[in-house]
C-alpha atoms as a PDB file:
ATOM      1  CA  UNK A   1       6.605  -1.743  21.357  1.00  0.00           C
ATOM      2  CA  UNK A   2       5.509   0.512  18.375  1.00  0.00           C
ATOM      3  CA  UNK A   3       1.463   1.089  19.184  1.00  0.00           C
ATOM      4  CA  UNK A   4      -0.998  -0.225  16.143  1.00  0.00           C
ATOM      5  CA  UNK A   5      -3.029   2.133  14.319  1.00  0.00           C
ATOM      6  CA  UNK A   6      -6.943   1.249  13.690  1.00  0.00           C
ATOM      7  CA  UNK A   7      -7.682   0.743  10.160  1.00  0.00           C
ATOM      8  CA  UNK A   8     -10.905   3.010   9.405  1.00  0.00           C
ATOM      9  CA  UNK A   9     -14.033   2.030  11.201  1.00  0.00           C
ATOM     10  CA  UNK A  10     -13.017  -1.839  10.871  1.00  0.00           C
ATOM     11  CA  UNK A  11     -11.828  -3.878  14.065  1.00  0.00           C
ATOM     12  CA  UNK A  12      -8.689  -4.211  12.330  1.00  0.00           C
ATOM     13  CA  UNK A  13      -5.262  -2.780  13.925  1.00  0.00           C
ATOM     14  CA  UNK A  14      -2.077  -2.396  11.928  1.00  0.00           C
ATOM     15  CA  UNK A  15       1.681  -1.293  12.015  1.00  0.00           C
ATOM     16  CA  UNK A  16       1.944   2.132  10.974  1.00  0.00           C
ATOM     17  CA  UNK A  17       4.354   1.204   7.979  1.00  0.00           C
ATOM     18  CA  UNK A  18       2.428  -1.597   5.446  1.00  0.00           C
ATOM     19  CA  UNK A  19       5.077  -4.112   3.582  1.00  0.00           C
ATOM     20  CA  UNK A  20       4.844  -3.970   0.202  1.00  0.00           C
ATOM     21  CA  UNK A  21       4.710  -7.489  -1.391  1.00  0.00           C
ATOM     22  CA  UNK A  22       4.919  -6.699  -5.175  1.00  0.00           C
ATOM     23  CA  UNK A  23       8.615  -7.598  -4.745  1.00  0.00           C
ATOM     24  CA  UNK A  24       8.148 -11.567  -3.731  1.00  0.00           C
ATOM     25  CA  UNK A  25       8.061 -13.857  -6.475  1.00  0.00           C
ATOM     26  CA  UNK A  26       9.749 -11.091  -8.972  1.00  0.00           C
ATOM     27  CA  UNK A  27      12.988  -9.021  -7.650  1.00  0.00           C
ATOM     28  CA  UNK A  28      13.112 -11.060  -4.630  1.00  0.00           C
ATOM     29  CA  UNK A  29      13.266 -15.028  -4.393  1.00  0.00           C
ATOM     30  CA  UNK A  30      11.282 -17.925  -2.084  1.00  0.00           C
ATOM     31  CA  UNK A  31      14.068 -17.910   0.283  1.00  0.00           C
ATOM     32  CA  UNK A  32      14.558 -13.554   0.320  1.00  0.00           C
ATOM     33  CA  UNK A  33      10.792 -12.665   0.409  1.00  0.00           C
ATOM     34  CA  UNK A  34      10.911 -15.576   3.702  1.00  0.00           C
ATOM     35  CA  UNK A  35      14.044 -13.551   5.278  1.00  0.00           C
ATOM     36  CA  UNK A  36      12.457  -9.867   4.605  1.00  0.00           C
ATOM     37  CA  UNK A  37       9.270 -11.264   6.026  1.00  0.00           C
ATOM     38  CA  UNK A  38      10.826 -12.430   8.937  1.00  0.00           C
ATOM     39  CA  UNK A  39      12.293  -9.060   9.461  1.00  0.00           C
ATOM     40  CA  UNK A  40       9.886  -7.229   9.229  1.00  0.00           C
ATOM     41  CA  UNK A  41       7.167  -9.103  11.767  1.00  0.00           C
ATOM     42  CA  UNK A  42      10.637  -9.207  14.062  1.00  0.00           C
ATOM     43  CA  UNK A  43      10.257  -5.631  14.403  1.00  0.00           C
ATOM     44  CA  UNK A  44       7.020  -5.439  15.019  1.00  0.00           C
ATOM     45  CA  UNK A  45       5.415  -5.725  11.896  1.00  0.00           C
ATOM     46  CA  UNK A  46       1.809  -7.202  10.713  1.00  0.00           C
ATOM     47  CA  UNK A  47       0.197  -5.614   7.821  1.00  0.00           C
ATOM     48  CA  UNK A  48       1.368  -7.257   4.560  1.00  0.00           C
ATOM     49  CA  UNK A  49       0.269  -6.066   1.182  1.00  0.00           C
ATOM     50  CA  UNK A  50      -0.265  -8.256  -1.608  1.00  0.00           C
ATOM     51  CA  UNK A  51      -2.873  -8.231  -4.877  1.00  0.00           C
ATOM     52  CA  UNK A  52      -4.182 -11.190  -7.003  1.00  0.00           C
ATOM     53  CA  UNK A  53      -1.749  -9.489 -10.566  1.00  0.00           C
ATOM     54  CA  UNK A  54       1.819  -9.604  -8.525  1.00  0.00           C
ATOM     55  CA  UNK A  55       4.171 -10.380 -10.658  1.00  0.00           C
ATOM     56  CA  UNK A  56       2.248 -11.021 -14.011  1.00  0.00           C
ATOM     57  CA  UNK A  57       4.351  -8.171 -15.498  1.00  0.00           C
ATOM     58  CA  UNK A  58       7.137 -10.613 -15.297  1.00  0.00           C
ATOM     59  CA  UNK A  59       8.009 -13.163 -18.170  1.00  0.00           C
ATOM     60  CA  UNK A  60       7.404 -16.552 -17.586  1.00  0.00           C
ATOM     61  CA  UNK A  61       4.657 -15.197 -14.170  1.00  0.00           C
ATOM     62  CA  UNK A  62       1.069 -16.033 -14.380  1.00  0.00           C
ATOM     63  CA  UNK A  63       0.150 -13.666 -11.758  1.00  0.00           C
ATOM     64  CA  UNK A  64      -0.047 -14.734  -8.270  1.00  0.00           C
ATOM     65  CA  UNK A  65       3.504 -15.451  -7.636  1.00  0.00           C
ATOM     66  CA  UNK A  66       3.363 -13.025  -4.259  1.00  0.00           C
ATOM     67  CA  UNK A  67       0.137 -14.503  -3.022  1.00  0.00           C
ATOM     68  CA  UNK A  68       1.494 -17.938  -3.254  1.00  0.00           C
ATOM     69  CA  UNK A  69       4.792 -16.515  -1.470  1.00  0.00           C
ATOM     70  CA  UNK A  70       3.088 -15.515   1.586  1.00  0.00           C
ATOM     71  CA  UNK A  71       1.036 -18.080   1.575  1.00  0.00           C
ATOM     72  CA  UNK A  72       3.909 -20.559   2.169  1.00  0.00           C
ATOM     73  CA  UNK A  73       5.598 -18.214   4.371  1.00  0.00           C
ATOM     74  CA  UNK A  74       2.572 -18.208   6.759  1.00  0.00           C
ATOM     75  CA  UNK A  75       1.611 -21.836   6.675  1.00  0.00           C
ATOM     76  CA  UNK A  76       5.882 -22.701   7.836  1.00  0.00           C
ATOM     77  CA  UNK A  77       5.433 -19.522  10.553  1.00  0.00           C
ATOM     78  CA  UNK A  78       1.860 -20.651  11.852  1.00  0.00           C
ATOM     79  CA  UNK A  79       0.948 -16.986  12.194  1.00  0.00           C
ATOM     80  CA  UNK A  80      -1.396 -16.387  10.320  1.00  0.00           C
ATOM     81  CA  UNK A  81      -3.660 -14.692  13.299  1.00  0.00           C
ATOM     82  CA  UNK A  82      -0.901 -12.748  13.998  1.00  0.00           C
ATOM     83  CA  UNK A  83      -0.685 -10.979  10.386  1.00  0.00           C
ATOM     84  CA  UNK A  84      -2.972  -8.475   8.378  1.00  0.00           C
ATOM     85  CA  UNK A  85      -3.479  -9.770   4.740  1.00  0.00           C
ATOM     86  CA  UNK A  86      -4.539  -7.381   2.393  1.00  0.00           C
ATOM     87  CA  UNK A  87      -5.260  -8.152  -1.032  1.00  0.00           C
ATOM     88  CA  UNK A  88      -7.068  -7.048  -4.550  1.00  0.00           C
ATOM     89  CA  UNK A  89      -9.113  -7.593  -7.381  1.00  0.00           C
ATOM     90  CA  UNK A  90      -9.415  -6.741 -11.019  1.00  0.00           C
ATOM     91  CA  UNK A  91      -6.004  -7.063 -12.412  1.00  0.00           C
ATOM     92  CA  UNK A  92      -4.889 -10.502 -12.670  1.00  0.00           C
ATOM     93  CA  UNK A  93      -4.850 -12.085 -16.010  1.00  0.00           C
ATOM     94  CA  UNK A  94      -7.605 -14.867 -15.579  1.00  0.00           C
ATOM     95  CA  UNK A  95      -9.942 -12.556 -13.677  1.00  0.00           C
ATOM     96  CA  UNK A  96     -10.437  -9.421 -15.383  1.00  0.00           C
ATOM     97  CA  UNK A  97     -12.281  -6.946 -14.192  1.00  0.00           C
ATOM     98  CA  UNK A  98     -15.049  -5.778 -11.381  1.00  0.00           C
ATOM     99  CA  UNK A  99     -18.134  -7.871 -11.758  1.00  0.00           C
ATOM    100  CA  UNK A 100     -19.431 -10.053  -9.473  1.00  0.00           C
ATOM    101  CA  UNK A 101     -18.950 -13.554 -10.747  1.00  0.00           C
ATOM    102  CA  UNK A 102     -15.427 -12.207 -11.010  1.00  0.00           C
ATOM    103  CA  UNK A 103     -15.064 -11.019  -8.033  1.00  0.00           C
ATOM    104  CA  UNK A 104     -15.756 -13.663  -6.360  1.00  0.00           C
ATOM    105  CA  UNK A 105     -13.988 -16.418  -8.465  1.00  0.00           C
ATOM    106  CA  UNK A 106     -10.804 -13.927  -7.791  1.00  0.00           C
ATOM    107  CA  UNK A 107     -11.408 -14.246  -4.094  1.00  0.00           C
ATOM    108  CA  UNK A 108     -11.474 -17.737  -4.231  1.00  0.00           C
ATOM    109  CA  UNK A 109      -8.061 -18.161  -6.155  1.00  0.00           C
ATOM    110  CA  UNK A 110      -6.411 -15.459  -4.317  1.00  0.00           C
ATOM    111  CA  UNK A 111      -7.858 -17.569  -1.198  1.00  0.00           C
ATOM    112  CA  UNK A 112      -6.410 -20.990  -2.565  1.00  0.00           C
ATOM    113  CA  UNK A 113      -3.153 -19.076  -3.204  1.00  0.00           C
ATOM    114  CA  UNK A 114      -2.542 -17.564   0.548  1.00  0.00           C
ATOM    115  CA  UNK A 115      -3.738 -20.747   1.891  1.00  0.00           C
ATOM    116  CA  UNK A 116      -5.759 -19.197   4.315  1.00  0.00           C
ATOM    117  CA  UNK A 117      -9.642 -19.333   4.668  1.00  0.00           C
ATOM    118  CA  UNK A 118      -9.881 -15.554   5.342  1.00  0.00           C
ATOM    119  CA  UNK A 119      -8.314 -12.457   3.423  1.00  0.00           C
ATOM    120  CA  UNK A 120      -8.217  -9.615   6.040  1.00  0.00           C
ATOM    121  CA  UNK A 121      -8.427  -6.626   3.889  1.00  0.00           C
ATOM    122  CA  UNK A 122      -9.564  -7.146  -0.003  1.00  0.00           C
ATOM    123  CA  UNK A 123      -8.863  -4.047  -2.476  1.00  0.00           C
ATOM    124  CA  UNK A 124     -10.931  -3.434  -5.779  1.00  0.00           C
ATOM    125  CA  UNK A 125      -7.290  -2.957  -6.996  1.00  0.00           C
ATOM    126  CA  UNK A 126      -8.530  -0.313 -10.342  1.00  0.00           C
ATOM    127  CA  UNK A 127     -11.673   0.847 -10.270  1.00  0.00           C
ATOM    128  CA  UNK A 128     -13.783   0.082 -13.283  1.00  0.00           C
ATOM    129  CA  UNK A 129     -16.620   2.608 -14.104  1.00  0.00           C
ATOM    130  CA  UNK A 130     -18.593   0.265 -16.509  1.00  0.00           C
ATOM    131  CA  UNK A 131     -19.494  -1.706 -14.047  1.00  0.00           C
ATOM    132  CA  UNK A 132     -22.388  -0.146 -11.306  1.00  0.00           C
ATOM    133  CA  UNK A 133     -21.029   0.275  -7.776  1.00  0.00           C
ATOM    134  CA  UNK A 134     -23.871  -1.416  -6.747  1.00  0.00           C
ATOM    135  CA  UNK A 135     -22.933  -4.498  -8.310  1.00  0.00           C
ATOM    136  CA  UNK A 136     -19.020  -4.226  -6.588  1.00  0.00           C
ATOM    137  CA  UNK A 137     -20.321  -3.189  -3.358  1.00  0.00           C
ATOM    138  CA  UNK A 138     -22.713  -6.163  -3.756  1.00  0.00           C
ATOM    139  CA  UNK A 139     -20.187  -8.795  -4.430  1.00  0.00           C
ATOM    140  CA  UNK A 140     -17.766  -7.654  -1.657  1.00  0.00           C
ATOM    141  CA  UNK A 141     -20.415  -7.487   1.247  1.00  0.00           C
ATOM    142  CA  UNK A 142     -21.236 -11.156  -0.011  1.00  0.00           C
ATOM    143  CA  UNK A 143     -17.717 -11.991   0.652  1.00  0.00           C
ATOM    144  CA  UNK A 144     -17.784 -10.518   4.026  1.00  0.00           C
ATOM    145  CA  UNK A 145     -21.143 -12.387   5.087  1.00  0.00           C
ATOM    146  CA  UNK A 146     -19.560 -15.661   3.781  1.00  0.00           C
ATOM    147  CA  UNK A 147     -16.578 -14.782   6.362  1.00  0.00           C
ATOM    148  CA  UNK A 148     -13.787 -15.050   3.349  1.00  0.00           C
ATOM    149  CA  UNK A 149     -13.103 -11.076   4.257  1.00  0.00           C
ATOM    150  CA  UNK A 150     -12.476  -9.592   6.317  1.00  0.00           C
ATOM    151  CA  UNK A 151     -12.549  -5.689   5.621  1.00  0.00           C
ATOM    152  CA  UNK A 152     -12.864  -4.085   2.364  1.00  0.00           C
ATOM    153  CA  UNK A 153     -11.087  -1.015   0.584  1.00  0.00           C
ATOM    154  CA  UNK A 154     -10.724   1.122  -2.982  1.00  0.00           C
ATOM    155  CA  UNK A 155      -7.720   1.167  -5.026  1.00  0.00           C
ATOM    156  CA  UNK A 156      -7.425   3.861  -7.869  1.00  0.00           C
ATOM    157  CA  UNK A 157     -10.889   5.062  -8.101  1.00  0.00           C
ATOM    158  CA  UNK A 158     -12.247   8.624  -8.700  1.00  0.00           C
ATOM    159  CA  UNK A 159     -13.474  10.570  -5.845  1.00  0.00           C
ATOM    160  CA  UNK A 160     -17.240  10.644  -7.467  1.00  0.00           C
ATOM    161  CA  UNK A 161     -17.289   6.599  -7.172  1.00  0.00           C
ATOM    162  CA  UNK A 162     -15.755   6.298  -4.333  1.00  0.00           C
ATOM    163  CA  UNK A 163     -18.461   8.826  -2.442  1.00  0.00           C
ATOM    164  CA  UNK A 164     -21.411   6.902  -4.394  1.00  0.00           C
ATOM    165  CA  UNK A 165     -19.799   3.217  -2.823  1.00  0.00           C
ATOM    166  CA  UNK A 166     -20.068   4.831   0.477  1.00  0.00           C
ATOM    167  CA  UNK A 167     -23.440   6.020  -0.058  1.00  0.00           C
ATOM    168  CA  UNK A 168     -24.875   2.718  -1.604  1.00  0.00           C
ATOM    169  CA  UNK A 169     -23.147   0.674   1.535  1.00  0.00           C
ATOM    170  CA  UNK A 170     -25.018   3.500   3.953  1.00  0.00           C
ATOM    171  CA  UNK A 171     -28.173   3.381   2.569  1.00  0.00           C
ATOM    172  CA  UNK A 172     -28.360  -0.753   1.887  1.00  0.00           C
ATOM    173  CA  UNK A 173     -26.732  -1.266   5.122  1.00  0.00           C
ATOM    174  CA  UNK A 174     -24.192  -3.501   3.499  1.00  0.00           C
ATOM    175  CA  UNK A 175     -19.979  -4.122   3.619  1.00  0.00           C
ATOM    176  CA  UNK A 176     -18.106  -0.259   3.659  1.00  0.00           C
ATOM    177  CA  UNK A 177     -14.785   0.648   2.556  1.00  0.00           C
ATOM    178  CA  UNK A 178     -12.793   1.343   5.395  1.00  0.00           C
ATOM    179  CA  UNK A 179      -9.509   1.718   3.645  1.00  0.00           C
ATOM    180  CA  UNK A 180      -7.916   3.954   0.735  1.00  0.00           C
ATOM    181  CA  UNK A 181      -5.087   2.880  -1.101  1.00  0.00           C
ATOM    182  CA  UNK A 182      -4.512   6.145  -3.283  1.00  0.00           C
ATOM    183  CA  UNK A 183      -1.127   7.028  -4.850  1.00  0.00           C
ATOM    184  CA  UNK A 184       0.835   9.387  -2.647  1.00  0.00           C
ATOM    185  CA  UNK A 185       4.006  10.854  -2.109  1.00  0.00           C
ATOM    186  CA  UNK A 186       5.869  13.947  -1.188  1.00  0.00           C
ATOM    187  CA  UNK A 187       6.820  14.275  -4.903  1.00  0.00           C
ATOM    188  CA  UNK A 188       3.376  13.381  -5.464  1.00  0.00           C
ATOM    189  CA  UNK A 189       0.566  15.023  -3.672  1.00  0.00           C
ATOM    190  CA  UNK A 190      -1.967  15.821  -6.599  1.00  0.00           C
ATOM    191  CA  UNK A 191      -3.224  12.680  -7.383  1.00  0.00           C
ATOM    192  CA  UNK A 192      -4.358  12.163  -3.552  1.00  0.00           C
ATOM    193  CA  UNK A 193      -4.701  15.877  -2.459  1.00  0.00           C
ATOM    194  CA  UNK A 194      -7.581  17.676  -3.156  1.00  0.00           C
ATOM    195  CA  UNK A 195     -11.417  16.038  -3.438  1.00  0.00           C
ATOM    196  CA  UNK A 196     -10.481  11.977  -3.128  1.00  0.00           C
ATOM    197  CA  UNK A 197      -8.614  13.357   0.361  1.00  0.00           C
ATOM    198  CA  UNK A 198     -12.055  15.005   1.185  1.00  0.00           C
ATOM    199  CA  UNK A 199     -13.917  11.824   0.806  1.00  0.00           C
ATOM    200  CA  UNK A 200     -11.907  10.057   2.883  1.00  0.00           C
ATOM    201  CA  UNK A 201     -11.813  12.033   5.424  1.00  0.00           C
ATOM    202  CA  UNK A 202     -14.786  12.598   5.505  1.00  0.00           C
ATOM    203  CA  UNK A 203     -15.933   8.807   5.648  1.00  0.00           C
ATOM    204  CA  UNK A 204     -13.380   8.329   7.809  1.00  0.00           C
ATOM    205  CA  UNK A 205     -11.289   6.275   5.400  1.00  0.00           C
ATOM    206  CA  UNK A 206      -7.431   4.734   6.402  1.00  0.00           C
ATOM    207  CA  UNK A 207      -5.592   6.019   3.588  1.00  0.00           C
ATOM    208  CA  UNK A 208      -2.876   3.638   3.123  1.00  0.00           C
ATOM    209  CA  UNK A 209      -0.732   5.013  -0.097  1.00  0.00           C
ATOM    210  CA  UNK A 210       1.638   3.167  -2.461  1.00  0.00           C
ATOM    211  CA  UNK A 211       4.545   4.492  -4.438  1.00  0.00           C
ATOM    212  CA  UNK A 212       4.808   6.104  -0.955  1.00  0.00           C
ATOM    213  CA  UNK A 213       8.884   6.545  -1.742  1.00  0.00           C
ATOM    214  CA  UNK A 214       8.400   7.154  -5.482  1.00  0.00           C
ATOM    215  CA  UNK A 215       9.655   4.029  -7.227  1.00  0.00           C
ATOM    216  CA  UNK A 216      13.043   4.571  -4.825  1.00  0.00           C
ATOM    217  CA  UNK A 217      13.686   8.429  -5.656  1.00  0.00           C
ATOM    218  CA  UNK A 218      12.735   9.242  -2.045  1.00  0.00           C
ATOM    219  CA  UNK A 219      15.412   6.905  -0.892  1.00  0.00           C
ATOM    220  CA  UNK A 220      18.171   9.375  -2.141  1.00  0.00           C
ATOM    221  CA  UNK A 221      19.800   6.919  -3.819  1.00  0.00           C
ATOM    222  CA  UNK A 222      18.954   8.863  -6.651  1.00  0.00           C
ATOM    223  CA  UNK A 223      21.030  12.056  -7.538  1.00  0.00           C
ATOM    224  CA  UNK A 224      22.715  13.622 -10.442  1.00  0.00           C
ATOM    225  CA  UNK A 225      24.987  11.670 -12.463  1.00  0.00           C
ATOM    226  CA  UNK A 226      24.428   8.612 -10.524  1.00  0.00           C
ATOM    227  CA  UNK A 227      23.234   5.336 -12.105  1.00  0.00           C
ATOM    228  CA  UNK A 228      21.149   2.838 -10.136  1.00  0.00           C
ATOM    229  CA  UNK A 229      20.673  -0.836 -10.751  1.00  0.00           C
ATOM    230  CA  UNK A 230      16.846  -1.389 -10.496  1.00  0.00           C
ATOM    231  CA  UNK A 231      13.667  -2.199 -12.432  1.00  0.00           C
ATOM    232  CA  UNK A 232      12.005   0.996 -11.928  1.00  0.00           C
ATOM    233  CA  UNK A 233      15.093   3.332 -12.415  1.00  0.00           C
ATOM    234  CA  UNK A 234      13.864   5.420 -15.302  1.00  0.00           C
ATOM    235  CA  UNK A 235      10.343   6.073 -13.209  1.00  0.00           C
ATOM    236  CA  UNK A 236      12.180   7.215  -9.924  1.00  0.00           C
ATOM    237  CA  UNK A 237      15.297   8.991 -12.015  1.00  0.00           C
ATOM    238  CA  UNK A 238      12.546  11.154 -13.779  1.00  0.00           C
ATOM    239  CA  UNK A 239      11.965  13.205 -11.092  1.00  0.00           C
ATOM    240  CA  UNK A 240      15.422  14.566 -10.979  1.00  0.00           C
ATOM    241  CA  UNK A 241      14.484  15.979 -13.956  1.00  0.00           C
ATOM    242  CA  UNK A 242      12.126  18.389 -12.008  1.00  0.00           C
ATOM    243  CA  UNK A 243      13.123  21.103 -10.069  1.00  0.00           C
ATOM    244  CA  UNK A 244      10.644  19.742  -7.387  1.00  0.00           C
ATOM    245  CA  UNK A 245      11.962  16.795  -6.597  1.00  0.00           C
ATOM    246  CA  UNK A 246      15.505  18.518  -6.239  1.00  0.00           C
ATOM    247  CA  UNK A 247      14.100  21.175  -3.853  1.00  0.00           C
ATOM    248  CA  UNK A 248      12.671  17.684  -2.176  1.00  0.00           C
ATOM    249  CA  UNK A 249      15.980  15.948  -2.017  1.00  0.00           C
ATOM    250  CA  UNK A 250      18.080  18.918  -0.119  1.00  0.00           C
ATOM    251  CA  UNK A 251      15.193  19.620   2.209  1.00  0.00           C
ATOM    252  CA  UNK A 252      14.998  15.527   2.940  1.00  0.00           C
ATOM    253  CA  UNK A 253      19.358  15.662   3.539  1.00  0.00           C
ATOM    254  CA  UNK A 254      18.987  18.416   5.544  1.00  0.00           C
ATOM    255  CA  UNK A 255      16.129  16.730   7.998  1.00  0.00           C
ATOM    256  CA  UNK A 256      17.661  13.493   8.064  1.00  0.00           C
ATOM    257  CA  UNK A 257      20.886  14.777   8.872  1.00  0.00           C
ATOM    258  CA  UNK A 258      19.799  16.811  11.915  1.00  0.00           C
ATOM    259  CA  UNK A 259      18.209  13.554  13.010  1.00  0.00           C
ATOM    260  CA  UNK A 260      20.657  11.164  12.497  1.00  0.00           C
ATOM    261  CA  UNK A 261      17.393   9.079  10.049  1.00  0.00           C
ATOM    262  CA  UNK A 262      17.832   7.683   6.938  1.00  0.00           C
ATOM    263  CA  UNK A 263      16.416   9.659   4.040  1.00  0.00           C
ATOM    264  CA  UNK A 264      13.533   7.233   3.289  1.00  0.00           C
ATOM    265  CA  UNK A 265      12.340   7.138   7.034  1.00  0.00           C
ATOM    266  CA  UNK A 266      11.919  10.900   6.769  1.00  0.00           C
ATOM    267  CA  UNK A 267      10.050  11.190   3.407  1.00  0.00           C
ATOM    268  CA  UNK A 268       7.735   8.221   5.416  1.00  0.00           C
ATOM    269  CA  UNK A 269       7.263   9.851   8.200  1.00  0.00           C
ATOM    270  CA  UNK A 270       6.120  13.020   6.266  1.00  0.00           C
ATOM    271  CA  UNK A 271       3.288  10.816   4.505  1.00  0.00           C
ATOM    272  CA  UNK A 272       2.803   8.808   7.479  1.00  0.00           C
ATOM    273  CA  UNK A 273       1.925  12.495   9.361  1.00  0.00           C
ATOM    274  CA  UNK A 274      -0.697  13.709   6.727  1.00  0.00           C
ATOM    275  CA  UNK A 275      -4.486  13.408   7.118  1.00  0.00           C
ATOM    276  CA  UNK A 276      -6.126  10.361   6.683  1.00  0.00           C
ATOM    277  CA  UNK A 277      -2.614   8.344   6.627  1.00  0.00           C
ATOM    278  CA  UNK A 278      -2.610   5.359   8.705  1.00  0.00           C
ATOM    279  CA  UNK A 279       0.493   3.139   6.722  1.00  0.00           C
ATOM    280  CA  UNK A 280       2.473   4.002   4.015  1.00  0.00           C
ATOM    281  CA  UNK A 281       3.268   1.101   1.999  1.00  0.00           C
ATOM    282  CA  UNK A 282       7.311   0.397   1.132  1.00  0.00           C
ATOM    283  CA  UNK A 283       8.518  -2.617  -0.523  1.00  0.00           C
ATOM    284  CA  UNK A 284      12.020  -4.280   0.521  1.00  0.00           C
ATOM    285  CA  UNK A 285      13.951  -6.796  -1.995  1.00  0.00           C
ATOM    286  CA  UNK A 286      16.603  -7.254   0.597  1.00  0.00           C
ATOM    287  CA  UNK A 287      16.827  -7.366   4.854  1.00  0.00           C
ATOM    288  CA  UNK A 288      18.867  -4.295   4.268  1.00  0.00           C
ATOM    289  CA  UNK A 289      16.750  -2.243   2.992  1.00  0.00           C
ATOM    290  CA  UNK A 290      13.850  -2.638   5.604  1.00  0.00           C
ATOM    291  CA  UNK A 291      15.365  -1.070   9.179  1.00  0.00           C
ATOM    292  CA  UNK A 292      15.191   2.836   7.064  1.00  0.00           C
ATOM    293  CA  UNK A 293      11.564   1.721   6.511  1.00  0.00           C
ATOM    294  CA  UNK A 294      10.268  -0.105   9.765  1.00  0.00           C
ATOM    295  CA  UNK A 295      11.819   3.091  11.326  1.00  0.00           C
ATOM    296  CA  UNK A 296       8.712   5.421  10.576  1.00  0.00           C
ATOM    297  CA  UNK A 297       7.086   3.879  12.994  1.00  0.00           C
ATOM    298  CA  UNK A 298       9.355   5.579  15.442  1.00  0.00           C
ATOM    299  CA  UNK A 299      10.076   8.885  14.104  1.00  0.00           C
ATOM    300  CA  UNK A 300       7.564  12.152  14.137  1.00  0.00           C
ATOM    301  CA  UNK A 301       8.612  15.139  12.429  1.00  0.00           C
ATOM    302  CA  UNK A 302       8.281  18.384  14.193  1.00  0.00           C
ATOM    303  CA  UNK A 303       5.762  20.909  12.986  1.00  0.00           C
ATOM    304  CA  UNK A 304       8.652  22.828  11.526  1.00  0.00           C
ATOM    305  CA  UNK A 305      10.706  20.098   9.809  1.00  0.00           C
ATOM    306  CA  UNK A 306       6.766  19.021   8.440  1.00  0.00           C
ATOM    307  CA  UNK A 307       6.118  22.388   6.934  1.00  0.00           C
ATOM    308  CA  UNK A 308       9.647  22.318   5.167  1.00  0.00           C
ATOM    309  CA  UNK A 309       9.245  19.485   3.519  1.00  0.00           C
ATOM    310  CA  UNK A 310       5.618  20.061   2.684  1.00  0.00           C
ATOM    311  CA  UNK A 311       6.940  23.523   1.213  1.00  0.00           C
ATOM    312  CA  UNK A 312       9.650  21.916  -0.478  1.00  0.00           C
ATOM    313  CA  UNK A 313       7.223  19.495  -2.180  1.00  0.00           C
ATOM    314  CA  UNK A 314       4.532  22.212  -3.304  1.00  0.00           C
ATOM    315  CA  UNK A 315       3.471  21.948  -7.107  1.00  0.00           C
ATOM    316  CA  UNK A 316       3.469  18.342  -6.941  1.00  0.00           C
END
């Protein structure tokens, strides 16, 4: 049985790979976002992430279309005590934005939509300066004395707002981040690496990253003159284009080869290894695709095959 990580400060354990839910209601159906579910709390799974905008990008989607997928999924499993809900605020189309009143009308739909009376992690999904932190970290701590949340955590936010949250919460004594959700990969270390790291760590923040394969390049499914069926094929193809992510790719064969992994569990277990990392997050359209994921949980990189790939990776 894989041992659960602690999320930050908060009473709240998790597996250390995070499902992805931006899939349900878009690339995958009702009936495959049920059987991926499944899978994944069949292997020992329990930390499901979701936000209030999944799949509004979609024609014909309102928004909401994942929420109200897991939602059903945990009202026909009756398990919802046995799964970590995390979801965010700011990006759906009816509730713009970081304020208060919004905030808290978003919590309420997003609520109505899991069918649940508790959310167990809720994300400011993109941080919007014009509004004061005081006024965010006021709305979310409300939340959390009403009991509709859990734990809360920053999405996308500058490492200067972040630290001034964490200061507002420690001097007002109210709700604190205990989570991270930054952008982070091994072809992508710069946007997390560097002073929004330091914060975390510091507050001893869970980071828990998305994009954490790269849109599906760190699957190795993409390679020179190859074409791939998917959505976000042009995003993940691009960095074949650099001479990075090829240096990435051969250093990722080479590793999983020796140890008979899958390329994907590799480049997870990399992020999975770094500082503050408690669960990457990886989405799965199809039961297929989710044993190379769910895997991470049971492979560690030696100190050698880490500092290849980190070296690999550098000037990303």
């Amino acid at each position: 049985m894989t041992s659960l990580r602690k999320l930050g400060s908060s009473d709240i354990e998790v597996f250390p790979l995070s499902l992805g839910g931006n899939v349900f209601g878009w690339t995958a159906d009702e009936a495959q976002s049920f059987a991926v579910l499944d899978a994944y709390t069949a292997a020992g799974g329990n930390f499901i992430d979701t936000a209030d905008s999944y799949s509004a990008w979609v024609e014909g989607n309102r928004g909401g279309e994942s929420e109200t997928v897991i939602g059903k999924w945990v009202k026909a499993r009756g398990n919802r005590s046995d799964v970590v809900i995390a979801t965010k605020v700011s990006q759906h189309p009816d509730y713009q934005g970081l304020t208060a009143a919004n905030i808290k009308a978003a919590a309420d739909a997003s609520l109505r939509r899991l069918d649940t009376d508790y959310i167990d992690l809720y994300y400011t999904h993109f941080d919007k300066p014009e509004v004061p932190v005081e006024e965010i970290v006021g709305a979310v701590d409300d939340l959390v004395k009403a009991g509709k949340v859990r734990a809360v955590a920053a999405s996308n936010i500058s490492p200067e707002r972040l630290q001034a949250s964490l200061d507002f919460s420690d001097r007002e004594g109210l709700a604190r981040y205990v989570a991270l959700q930054p952008h982070y990969n091994l072809v992508s270390r710069s946007t997390y690496e560097g002073p929004l790291q330091d914060v975390a760590a510091r507050a001893g923040l869970a980071a828990v990253p998305y994009f954490s394969l790269a849109m599906g390049f760190l699957t190795g499914k993409y390679r020179p003159g190859t074409t791939v069926d998917s959505p976000r094929a042009q995003g993940a193809g691009a960095y074949l284009e650099k001479e990075q992510g090829v240096r990435v790719l051969a250093a990722l064969d080479e590793i999983s080869g020796a140890r008979g992994a899958e390329i994907a569990t590799v480049a997870l277990a990399w992020l999975a290894a770094q500082p503050t990392v408690v669960a990457p997050i990886a989405s799965a359209r199809t039961v297929e695709q989710l044993p190379a994921l769910v895997a991470v949980a049971e492979l560690t990189l030696t100190d050698e095959e880490l500092a290849k790939l980190t070296e690999a990776s550098q000037g990303s």
